[in-house]
C-alpha atoms as a PDB file:
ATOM      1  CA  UNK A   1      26.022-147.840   3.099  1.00  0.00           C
ATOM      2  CA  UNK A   2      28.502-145.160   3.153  1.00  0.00           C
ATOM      3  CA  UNK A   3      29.712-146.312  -0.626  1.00  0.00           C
ATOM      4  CA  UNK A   4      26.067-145.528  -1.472  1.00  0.00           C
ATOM      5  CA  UNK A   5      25.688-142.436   0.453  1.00  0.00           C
ATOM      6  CA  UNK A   6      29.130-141.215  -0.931  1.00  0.00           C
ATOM      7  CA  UNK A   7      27.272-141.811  -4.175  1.00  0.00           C
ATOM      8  CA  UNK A   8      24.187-140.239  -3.401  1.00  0.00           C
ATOM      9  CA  UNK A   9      25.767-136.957  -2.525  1.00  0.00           C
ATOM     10  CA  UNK A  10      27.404-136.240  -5.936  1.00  0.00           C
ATOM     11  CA  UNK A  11      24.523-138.258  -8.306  1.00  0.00           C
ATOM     12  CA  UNK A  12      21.771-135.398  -7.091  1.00  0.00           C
ATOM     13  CA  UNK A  13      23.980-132.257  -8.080  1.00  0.00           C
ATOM     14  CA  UNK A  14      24.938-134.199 -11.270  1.00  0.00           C
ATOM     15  CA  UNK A  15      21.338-134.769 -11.690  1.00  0.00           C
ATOM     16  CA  UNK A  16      19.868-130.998 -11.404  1.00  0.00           C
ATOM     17  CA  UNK A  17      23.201-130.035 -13.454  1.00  0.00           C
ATOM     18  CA  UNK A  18      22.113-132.088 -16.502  1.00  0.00           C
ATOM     19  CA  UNK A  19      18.411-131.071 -15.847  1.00  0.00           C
ATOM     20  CA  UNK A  20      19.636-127.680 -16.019  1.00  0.00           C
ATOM     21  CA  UNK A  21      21.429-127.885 -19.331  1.00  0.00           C
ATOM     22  CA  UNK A  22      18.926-129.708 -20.645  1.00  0.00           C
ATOM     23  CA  UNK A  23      16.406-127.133 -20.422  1.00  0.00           C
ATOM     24  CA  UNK A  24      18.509-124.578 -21.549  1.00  0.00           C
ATOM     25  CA  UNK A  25      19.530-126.455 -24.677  1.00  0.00           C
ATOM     26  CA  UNK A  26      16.204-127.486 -25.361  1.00  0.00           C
ATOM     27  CA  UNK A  27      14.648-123.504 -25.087  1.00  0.00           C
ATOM     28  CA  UNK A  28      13.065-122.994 -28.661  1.00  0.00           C
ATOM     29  CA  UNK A  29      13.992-119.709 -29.793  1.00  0.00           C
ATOM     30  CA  UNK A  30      10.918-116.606 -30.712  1.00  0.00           C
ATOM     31  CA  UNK A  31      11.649-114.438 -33.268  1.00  0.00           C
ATOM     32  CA  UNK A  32      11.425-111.031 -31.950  1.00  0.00           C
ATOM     33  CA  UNK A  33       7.725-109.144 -32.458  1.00  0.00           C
ATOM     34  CA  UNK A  34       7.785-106.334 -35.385  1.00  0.00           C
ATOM     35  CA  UNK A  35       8.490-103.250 -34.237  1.00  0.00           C
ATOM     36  CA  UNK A  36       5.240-101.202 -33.212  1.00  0.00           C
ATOM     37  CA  UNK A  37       4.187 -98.658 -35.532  1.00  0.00           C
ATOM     38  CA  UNK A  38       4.838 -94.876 -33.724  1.00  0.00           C
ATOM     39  CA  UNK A  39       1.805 -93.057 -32.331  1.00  0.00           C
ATOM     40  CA  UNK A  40       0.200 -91.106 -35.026  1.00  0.00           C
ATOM     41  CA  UNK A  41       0.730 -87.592 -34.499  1.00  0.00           C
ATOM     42  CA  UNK A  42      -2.525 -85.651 -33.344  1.00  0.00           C
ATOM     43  CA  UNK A  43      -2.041 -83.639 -36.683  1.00  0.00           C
ATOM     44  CA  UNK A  44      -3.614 -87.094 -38.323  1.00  0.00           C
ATOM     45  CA  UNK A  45      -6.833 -86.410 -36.571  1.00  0.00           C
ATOM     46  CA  UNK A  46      -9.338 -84.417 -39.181  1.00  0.00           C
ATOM     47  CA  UNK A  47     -10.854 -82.456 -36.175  1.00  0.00           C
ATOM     48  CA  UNK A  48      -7.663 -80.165 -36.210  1.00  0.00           C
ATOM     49  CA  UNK A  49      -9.259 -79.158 -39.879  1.00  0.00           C
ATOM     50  CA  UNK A  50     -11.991 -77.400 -37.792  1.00  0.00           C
ATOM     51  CA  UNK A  51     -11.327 -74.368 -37.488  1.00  0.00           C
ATOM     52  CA  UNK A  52     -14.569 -73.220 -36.531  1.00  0.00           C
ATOM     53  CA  UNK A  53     -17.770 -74.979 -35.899  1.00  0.00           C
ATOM     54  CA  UNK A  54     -20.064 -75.731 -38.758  1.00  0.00           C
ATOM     55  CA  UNK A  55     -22.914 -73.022 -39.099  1.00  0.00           C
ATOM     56  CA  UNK A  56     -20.142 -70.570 -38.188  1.00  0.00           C
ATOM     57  CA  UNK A  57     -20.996 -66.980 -40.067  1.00  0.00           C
ATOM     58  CA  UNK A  58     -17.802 -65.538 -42.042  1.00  0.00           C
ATOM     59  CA  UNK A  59     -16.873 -62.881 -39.427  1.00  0.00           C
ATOM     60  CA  UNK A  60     -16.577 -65.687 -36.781  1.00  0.00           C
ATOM     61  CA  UNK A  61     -14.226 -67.580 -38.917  1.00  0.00           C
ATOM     62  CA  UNK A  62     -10.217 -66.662 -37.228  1.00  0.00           C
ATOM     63  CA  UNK A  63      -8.194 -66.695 -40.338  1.00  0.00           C
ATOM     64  CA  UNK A  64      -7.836 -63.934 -42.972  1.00  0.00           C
ATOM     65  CA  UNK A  65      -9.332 -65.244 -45.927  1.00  0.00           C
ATOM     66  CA  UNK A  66      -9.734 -64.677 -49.687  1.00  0.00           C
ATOM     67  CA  UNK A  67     -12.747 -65.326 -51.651  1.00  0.00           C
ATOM     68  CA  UNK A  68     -11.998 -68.231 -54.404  1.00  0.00           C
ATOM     69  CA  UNK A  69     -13.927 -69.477 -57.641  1.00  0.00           C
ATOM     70  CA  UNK A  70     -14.732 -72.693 -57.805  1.00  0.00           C
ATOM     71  CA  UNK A  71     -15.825 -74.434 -60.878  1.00  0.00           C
ATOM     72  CA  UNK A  72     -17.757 -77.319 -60.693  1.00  0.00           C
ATOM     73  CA  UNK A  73     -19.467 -80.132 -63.150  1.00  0.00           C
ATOM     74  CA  UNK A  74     -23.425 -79.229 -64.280  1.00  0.00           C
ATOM     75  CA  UNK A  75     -24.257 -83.191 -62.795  1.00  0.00           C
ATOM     76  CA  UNK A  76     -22.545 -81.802 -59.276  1.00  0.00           C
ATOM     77  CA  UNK A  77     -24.481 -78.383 -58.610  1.00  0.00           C
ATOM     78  CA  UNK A  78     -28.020 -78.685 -58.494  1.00  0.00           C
ATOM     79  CA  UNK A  79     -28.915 -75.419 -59.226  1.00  0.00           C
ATOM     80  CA  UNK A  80     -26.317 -71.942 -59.089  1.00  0.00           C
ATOM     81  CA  UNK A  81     -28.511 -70.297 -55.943  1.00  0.00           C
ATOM     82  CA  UNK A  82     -27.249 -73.671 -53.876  1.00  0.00           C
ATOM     83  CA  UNK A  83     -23.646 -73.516 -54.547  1.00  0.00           C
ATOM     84  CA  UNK A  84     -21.394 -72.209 -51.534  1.00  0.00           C
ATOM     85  CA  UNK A  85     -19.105 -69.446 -52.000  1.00  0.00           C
ATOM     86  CA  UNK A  86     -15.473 -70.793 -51.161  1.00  0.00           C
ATOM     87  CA  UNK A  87     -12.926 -68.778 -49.376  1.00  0.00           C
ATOM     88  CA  UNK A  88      -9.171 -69.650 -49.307  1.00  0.00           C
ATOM     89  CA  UNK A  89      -6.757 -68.798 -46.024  1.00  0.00           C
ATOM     90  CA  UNK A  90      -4.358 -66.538 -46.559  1.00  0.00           C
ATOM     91  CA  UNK A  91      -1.081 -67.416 -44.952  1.00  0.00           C
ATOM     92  CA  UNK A  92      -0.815 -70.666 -42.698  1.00  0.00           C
ATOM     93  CA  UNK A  93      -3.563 -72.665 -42.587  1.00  0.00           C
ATOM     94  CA  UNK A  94      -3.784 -75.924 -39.679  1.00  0.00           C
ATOM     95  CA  UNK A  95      -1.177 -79.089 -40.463  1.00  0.00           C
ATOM     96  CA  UNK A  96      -3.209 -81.418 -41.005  1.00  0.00           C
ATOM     97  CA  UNK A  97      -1.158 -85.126 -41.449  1.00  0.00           C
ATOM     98  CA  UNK A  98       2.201 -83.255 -40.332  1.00  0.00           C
ATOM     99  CA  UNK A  99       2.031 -81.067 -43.311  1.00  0.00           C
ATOM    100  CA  UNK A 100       0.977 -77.804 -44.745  1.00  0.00           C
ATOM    101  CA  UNK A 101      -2.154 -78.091 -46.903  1.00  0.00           C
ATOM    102  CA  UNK A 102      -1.766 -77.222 -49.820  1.00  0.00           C
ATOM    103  CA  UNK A 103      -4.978 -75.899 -50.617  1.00  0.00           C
ATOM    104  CA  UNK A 104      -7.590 -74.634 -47.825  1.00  0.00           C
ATOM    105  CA  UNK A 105     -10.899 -74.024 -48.634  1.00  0.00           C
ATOM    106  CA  UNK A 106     -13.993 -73.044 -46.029  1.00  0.00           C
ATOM    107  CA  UNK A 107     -17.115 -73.028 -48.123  1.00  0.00           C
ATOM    108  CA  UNK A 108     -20.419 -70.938 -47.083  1.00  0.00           C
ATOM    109  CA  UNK A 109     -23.907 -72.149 -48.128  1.00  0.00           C
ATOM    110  CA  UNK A 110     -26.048 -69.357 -47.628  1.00  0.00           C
ATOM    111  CA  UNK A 111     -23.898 -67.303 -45.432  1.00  0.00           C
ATOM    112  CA  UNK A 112     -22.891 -70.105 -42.511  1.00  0.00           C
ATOM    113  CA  UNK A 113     -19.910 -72.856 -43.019  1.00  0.00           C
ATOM    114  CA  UNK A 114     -20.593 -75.798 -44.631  1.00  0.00           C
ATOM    115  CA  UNK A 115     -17.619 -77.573 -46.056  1.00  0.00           C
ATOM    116  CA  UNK A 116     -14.174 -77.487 -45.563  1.00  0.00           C
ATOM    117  CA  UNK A 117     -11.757 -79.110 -47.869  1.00  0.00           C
ATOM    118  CA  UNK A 118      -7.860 -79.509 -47.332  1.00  0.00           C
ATOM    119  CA  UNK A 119      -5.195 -80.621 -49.859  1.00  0.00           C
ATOM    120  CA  UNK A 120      -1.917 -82.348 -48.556  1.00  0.00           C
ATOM    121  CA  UNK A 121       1.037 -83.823 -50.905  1.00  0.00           C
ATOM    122  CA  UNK A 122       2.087 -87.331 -49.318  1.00  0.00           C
ATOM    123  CA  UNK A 123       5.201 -89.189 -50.630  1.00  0.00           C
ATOM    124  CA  UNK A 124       4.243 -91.474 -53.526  1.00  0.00           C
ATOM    125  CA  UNK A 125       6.116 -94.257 -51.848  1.00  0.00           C
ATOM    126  CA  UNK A 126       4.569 -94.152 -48.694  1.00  0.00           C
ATOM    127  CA  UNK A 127       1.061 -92.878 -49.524  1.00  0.00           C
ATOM    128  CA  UNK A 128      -0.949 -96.176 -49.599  1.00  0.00           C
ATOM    129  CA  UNK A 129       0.380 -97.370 -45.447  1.00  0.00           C
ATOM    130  CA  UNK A 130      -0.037 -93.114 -44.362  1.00  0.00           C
ATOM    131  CA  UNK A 131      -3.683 -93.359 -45.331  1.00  0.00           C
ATOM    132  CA  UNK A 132      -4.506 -97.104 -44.210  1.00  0.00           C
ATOM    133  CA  UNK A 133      -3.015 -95.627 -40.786  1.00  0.00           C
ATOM    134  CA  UNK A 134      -4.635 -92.594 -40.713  1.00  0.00           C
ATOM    135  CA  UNK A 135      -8.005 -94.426 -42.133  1.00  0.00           C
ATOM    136  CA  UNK A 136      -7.814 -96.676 -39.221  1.00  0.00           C
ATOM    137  CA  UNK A 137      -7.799 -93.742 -36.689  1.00  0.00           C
ATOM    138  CA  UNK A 138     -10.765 -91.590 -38.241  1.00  0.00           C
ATOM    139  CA  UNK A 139     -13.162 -95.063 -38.386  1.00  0.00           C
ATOM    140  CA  UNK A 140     -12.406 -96.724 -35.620  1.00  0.00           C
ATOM    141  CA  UNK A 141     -14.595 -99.827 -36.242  1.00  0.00           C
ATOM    142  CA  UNK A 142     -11.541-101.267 -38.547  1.00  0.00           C
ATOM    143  CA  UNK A 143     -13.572-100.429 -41.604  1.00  0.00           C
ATOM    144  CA  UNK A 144     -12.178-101.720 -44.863  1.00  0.00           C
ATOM    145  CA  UNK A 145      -9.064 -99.783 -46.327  1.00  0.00           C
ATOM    146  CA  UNK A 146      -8.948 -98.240 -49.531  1.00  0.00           C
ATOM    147  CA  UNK A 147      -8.030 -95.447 -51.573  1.00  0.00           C
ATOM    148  CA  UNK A 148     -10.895 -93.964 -50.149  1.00  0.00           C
ATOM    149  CA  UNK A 149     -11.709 -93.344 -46.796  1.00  0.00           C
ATOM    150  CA  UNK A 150     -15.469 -92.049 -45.661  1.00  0.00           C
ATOM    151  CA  UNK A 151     -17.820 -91.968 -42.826  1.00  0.00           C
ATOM    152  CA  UNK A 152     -19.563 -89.698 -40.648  1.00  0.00           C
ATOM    153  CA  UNK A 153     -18.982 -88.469 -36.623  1.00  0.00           C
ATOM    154  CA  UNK A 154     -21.386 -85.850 -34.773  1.00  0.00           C
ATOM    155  CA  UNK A 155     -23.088 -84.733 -37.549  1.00  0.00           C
ATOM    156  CA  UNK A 156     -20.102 -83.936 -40.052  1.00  0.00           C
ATOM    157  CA  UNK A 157     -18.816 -86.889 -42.899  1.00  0.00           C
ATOM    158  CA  UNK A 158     -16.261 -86.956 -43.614  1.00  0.00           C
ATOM    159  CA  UNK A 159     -14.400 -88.066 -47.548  1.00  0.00           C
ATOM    160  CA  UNK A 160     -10.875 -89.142 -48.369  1.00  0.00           C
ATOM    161  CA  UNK A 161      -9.637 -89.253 -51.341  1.00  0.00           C
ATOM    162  CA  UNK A 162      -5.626 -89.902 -52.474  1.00  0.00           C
ATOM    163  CA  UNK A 163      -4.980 -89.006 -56.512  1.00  0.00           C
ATOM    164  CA  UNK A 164      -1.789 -88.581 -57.979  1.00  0.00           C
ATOM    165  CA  UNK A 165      -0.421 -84.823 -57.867  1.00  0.00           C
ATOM    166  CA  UNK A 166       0.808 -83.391 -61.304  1.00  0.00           C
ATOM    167  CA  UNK A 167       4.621 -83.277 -60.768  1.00  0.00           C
ATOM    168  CA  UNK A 168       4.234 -87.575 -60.266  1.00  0.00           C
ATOM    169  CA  UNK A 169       6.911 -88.037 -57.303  1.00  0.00           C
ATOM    170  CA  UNK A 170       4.108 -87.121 -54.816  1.00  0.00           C
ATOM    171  CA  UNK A 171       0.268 -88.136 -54.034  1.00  0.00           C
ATOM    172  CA  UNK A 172      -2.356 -86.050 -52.873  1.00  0.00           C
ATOM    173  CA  UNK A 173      -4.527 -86.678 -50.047  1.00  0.00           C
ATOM    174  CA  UNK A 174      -7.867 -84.573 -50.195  1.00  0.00           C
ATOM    175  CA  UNK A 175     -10.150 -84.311 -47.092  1.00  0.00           C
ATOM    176  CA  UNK A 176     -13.182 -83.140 -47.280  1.00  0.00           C
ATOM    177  CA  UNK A 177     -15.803 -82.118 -44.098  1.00  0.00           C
ATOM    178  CA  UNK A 178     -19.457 -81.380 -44.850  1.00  0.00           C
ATOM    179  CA  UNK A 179     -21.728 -80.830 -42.222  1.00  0.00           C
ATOM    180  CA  UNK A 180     -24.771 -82.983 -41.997  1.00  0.00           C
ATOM    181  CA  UNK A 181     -27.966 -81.913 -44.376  1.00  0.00           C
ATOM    182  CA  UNK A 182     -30.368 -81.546 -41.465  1.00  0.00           C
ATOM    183  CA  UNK A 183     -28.002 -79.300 -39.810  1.00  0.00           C
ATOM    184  CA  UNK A 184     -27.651 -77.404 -43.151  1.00  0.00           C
ATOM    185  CA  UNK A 185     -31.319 -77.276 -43.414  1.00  0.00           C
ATOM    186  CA  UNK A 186     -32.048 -76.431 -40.016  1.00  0.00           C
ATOM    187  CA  UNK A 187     -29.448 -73.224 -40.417  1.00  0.00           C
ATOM    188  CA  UNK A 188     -31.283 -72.305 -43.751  1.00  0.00           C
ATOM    189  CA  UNK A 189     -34.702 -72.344 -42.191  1.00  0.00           C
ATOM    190  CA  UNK A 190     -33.299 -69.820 -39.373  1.00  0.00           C
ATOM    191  CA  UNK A 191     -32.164 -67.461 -42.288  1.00  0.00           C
ATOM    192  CA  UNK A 192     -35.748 -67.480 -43.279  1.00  0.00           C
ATOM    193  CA  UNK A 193     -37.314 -67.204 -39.953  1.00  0.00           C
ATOM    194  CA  UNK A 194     -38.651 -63.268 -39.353  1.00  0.00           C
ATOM    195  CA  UNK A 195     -36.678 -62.138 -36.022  1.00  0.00           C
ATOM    196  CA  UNK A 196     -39.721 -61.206 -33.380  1.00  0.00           C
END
């Protein structure tokens, strides 16, 4: 008996010793999860585009700004009294995608804001995963991904569009805002309302 208990003693910690390095030999190894993606920055958002609510008379507007000409296709412009009168910031206008737009525009549609419409270069190389990822954030449903991006939030759609800029290293990014046609219409029938 004390053979066997003499034994016993050393066969258990033998036992959970080979247990042990069992397991550990046995441990399948996980590849490591892809790094997450980093936070867009809130310049990604289109709301920082908004300068000023839609409906928004010129004098209410808080940049300097320069009256533009913009020339646009006979099939676009439905008749000459219906196109808006653009208007260009002078000086910094909001960085929009972590960049400086390079063009600006707030357009007026019988006197009140109707359309705003930013420019940005994007690197060629990158331009195709900077606009899925942005696209993601601005429909939030998981829409499909494209070239184009468009859909609509309080009463403003919004448009996306990426072309390729004329000096071909970079890619343009074009957003354009347009309020909602019953909210245009609503502010056109209050220019025509008689004040009582």
């Amino acid at each position: 008996m004390n053979c066997a208990l003499r034994h016993a003693r050393w066969a258990v910690p033998a036992a959970a010793v080979c247990m042990l390095a069992a397991c550990a030999a046995s441990k399948p190894k996980i590849a490591p999860l892809p790094a997450a993606p980093p936070p867009l920055d809130a310049s990604y958002d289109w709301h920082v585009l908004l300068i000023a609510p839609f409906g928004s008379v010129l004098k209410d507007i808080p940049l300097a700004l320069h009256e533009v000409l913009v020339f646009r296709d006979e099939e676009h412009s439905a008749s000459p009294a219906d196109d808006p009168e653009c208007y260009a910031a002078e000086g910094a206008a909001p960085r929009f995608m972590t960049r400086s737009p390079s063009s600006y525009l707030l357009c007026f549609n019988h006197g009140r804001l109707s359309r705003i419409e930013a420019t940005v270069p994007l690197p060629k190389n990158e331009s195709a995963q900077i606009v899925a990822d942005a696209c993601a954030l601005w429909i939030k449903n998981g829409a499909e991904r494209s070239e184009a991006c468009e859909g609509a939030e309080g009463g403003i759609a919004f448009a996306a569009r990426i072309e390729d800029a004329p000096n071909e290293e970079d890619t343009q990014l074009t957003m354009q805002l347009d309020a909602s046609e019953s909210d245009q219409a609503s502010d056109h029938a209050a220019d025509r309302t008689p004040d009582r």
